[in-house]
Protein backbone atom coordinates (compact mmCIF):
# COMPACT_ATOMS: atom_id res chain seq x y z
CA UNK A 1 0.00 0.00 0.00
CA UNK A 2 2.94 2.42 0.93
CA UNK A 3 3.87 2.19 -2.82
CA UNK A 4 0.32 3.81 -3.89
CA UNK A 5 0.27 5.92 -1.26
CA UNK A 6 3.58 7.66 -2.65
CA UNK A 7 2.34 7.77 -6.15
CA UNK A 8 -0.86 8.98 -5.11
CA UNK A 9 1.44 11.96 -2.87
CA UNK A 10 3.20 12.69 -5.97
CA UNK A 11 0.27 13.20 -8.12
CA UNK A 12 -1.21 15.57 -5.34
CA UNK A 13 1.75 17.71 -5.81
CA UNK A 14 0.90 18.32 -9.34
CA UNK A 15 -1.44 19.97 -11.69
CA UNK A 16 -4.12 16.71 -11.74
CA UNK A 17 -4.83 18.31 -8.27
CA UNK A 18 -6.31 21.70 -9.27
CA UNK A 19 -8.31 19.64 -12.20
CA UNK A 20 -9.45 17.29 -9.58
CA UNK A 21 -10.21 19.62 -6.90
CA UNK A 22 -12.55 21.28 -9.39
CA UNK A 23 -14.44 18.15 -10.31
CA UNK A 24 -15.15 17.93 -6.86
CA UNK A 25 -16.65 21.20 -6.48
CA UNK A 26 -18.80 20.74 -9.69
CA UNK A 27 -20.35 17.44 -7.82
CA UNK A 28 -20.30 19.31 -4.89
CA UNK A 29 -23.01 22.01 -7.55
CA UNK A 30 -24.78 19.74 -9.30
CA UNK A 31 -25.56 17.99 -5.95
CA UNK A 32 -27.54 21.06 -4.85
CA UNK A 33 -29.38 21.82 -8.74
CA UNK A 34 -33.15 20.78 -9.26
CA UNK A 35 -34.49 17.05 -8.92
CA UNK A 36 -34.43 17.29 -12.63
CA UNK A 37 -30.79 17.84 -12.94
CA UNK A 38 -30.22 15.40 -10.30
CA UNK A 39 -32.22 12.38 -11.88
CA UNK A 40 -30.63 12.92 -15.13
CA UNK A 41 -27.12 12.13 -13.41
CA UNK A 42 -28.96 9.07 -12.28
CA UNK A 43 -29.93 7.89 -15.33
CA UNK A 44 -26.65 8.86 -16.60
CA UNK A 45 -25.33 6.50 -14.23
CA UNK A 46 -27.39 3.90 -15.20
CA UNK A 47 -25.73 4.13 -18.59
CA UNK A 48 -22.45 3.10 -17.27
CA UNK A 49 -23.27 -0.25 -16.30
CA UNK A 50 -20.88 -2.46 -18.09
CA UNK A 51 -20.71 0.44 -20.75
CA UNK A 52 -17.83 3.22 -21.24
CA UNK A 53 -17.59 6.40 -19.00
CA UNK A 54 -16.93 9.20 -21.97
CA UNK A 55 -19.51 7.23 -24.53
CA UNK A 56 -22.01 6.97 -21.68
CA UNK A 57 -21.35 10.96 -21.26
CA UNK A 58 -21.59 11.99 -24.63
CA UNK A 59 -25.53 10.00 -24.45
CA UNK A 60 -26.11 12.24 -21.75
CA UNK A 61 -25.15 15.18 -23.17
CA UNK A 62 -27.03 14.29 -26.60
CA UNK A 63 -30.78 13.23 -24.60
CA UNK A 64 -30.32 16.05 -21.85
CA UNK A 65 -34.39 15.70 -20.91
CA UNK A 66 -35.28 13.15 -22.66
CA UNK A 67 -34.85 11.21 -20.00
CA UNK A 68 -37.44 12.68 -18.84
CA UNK A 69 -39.97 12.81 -21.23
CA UNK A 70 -39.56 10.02 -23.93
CA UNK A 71 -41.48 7.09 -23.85
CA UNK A 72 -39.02 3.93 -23.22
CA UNK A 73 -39.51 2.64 -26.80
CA UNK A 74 -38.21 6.63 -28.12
CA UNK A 75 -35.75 6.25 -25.32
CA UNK A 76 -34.27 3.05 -26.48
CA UNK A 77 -34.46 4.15 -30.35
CA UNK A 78 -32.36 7.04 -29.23
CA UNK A 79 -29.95 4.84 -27.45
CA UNK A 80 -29.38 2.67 -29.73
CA UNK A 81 -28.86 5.35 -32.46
CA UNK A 82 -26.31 7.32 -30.06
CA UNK A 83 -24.05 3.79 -29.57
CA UNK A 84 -24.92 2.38 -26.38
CA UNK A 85 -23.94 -1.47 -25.95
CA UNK A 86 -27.76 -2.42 -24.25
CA UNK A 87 -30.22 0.33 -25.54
CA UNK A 88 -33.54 -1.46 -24.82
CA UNK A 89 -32.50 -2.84 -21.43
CA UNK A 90 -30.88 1.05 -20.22
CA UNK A 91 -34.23 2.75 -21.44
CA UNK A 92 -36.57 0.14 -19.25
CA UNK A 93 -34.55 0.95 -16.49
CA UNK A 94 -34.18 4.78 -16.81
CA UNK A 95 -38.08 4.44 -16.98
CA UNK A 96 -38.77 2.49 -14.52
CA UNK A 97 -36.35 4.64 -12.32
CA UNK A 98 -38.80 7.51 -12.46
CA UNK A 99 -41.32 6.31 -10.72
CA UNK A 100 -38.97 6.66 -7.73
CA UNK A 101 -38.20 10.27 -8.19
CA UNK A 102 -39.96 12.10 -5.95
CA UNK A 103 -39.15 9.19 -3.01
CA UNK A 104 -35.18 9.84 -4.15
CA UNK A 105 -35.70 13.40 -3.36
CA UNK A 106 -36.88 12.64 0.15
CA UNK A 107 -34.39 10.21 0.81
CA UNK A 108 -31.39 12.72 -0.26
CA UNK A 109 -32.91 15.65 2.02
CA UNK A 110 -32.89 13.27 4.41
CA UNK A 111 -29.39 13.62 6.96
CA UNK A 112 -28.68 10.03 6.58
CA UNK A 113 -25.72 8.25 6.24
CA UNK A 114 -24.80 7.78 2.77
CA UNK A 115 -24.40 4.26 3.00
CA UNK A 116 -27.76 3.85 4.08
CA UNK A 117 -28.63 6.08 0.77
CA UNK A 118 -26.99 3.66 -1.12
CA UNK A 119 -28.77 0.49 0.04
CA UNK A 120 -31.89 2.15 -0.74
CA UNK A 121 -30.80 2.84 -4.02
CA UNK A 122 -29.51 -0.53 -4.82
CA UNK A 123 -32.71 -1.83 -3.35
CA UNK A 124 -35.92 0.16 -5.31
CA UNK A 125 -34.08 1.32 -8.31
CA UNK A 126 -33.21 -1.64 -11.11
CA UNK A 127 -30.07 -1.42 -13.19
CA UNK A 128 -28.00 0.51 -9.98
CA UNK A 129 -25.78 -1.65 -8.10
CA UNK A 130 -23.40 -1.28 -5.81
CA UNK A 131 -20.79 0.71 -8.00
CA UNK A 132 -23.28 2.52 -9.72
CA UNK A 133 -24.99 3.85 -6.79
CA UNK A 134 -22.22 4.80 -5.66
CA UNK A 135 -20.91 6.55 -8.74
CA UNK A 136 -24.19 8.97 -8.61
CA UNK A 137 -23.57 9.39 -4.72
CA UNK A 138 -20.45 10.70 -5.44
CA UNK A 139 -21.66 12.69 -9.23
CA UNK A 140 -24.26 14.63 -6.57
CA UNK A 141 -20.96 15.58 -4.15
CA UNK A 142 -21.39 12.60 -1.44
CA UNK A 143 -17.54 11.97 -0.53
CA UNK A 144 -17.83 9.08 1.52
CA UNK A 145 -18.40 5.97 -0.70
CA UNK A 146 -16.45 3.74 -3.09
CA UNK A 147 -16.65 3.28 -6.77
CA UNK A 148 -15.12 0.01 -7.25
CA UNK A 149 -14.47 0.37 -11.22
CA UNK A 150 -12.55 -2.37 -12.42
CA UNK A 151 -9.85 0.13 -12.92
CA UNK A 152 -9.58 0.62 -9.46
CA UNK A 153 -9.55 -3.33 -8.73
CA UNK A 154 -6.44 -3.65 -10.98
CA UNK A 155 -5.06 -0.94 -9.64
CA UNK A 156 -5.66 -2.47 -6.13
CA UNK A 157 -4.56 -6.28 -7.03
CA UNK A 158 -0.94 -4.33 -8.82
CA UNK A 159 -0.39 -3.08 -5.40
CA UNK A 160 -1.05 -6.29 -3.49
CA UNK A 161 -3.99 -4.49 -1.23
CA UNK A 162 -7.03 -6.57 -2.42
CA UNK A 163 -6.58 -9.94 -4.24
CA UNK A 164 -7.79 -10.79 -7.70
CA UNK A 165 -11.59 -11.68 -8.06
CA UNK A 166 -12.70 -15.71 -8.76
CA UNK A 167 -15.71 -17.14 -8.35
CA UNK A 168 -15.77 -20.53 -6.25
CA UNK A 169 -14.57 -22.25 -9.03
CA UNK A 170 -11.50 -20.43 -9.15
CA UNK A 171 -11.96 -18.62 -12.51
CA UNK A 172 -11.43 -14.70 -12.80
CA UNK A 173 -14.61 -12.40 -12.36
CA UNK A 174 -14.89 -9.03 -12.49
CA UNK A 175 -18.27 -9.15 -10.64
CA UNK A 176 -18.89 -8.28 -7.05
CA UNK A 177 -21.19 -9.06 -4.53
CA UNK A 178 -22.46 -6.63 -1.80
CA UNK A 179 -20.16 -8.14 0.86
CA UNK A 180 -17.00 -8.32 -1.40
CA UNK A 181 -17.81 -4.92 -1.99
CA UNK A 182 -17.91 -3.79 1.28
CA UNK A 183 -14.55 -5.42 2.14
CA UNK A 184 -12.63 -3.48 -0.47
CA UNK A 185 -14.65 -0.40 0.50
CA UNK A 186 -12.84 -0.67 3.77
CA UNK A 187 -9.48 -1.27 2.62
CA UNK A 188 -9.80 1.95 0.61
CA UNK A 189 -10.82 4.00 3.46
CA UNK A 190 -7.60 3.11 4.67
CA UNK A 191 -5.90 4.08 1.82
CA UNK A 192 -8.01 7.22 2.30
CA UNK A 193 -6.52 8.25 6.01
CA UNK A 194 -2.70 7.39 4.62
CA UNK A 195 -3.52 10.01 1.66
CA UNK A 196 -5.65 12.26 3.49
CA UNK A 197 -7.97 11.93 0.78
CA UNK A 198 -11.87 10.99 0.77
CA UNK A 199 -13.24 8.50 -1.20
CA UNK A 200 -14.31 10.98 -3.91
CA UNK A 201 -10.89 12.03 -4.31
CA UNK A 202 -8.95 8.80 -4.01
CA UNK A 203 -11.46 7.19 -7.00
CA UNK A 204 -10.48 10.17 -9.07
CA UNK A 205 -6.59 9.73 -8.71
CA UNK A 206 -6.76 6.16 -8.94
CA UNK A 207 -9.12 6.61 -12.34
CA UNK A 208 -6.28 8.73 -13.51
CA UNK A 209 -3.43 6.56 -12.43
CA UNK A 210 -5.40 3.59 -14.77
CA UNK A 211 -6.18 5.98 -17.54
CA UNK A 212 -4.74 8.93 -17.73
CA UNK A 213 -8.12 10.83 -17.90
CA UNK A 214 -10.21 12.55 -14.88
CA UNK A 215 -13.85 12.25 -15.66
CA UNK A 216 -17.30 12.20 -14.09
């Protein structure tokens, strides 16, 4: 872990922190905009699943409130015209999420711990796991939370502080379940006191570290 922790010290020292910093502070904004703005980044997240970052961006970008408004047969004709992997499975979701919107209000107005947030999340709203739930915690400027990207996994195997994922049969997975998750959420906080660094932060230098790129 020491070894990460250096690199990590390094990279704090240089200009990624000023572009970081301010992609904190724009969660941090779009965390207090309208329930609109803030279900959009939800649905935006629901994109993600198993689908890239900067495609899943430039979707969002393209529908802006039609995710909102279009029917889910419009909404998957526009997804699959804009490139996404799963376009009729996304827009059943994304529609299915709204009926949850106004509950999703209450429950962020609520002073709750996060994690709590994030179980009810996981629980009422189809096609959000653990990872993505935790992605739009974090897109809304909740700091405290782990988005376990397989990025970050390799990135945490390299450095010998979480072991590679195998199912019981001993083959490779990249899939998680909600108490493997929470394991390696741990580990990472303690990355996060040796770095002095919240989880927000840490995913966003170890996203860099893996790809060179700071996004949303």
């Amino acid at each position: 872990m020491q070894k990460l922790v250096s690199k990590i010290n390094i990279l704090k020292k240089s200009k990624i922190k000023l572009i970081i910093d301010k992609k904190i502070k724009e969660f941090s904004i779009l965390g207090k905009k309208t329930t609109k703005e803030i279900f959009k980044e939800l649905c935006f997240c629901i994109l993600t699943a198993n689908f890239q970052a900067e495609k899943s961006i430039f979707i969002q970008e393209k529908l802006g409130n039609g995710f909102l408004t279009l029917t889910e047969k419009q909404l998957a004709g526009k997804l699959k015209k804009l490139g996404h992997r799963f376009p009729n499975m996304r827009a059943k979701f994304i529609v299915g999420a709204r009926q949850h919107k106004n509950e999703l209000n209450k429950l962020l107005n609520k002073d709750t711990n996060e994690k709590i947030k994030r179980e009810w999340i996981v629980k009422n709203i189809k096609g959000l796991g653990m990872k993505e739930s935790s992605h739009f915690l974090r897109n809304i400027g909740y700091n405290n939370v782990a988005i376990l990207d397989f990025h970050v996994i390799d990135l945490l195997v390299e450095n010998k502080i979480t072991k590679r994922l195998k199912t019981s049969t001993g083959k490779a997975t990249k899939t998680l379940t909600p108490k493997r998750y929470l394991e390696i959420e741990k580990k990472l906080e303690q990355l996060c006191k040796k770095t002095n660094l919240n989880q927000s932060e840490l995913d966003l230098y170890l996203w860099y570290m893996e790809t060179g790129k700071v996004l949303k």
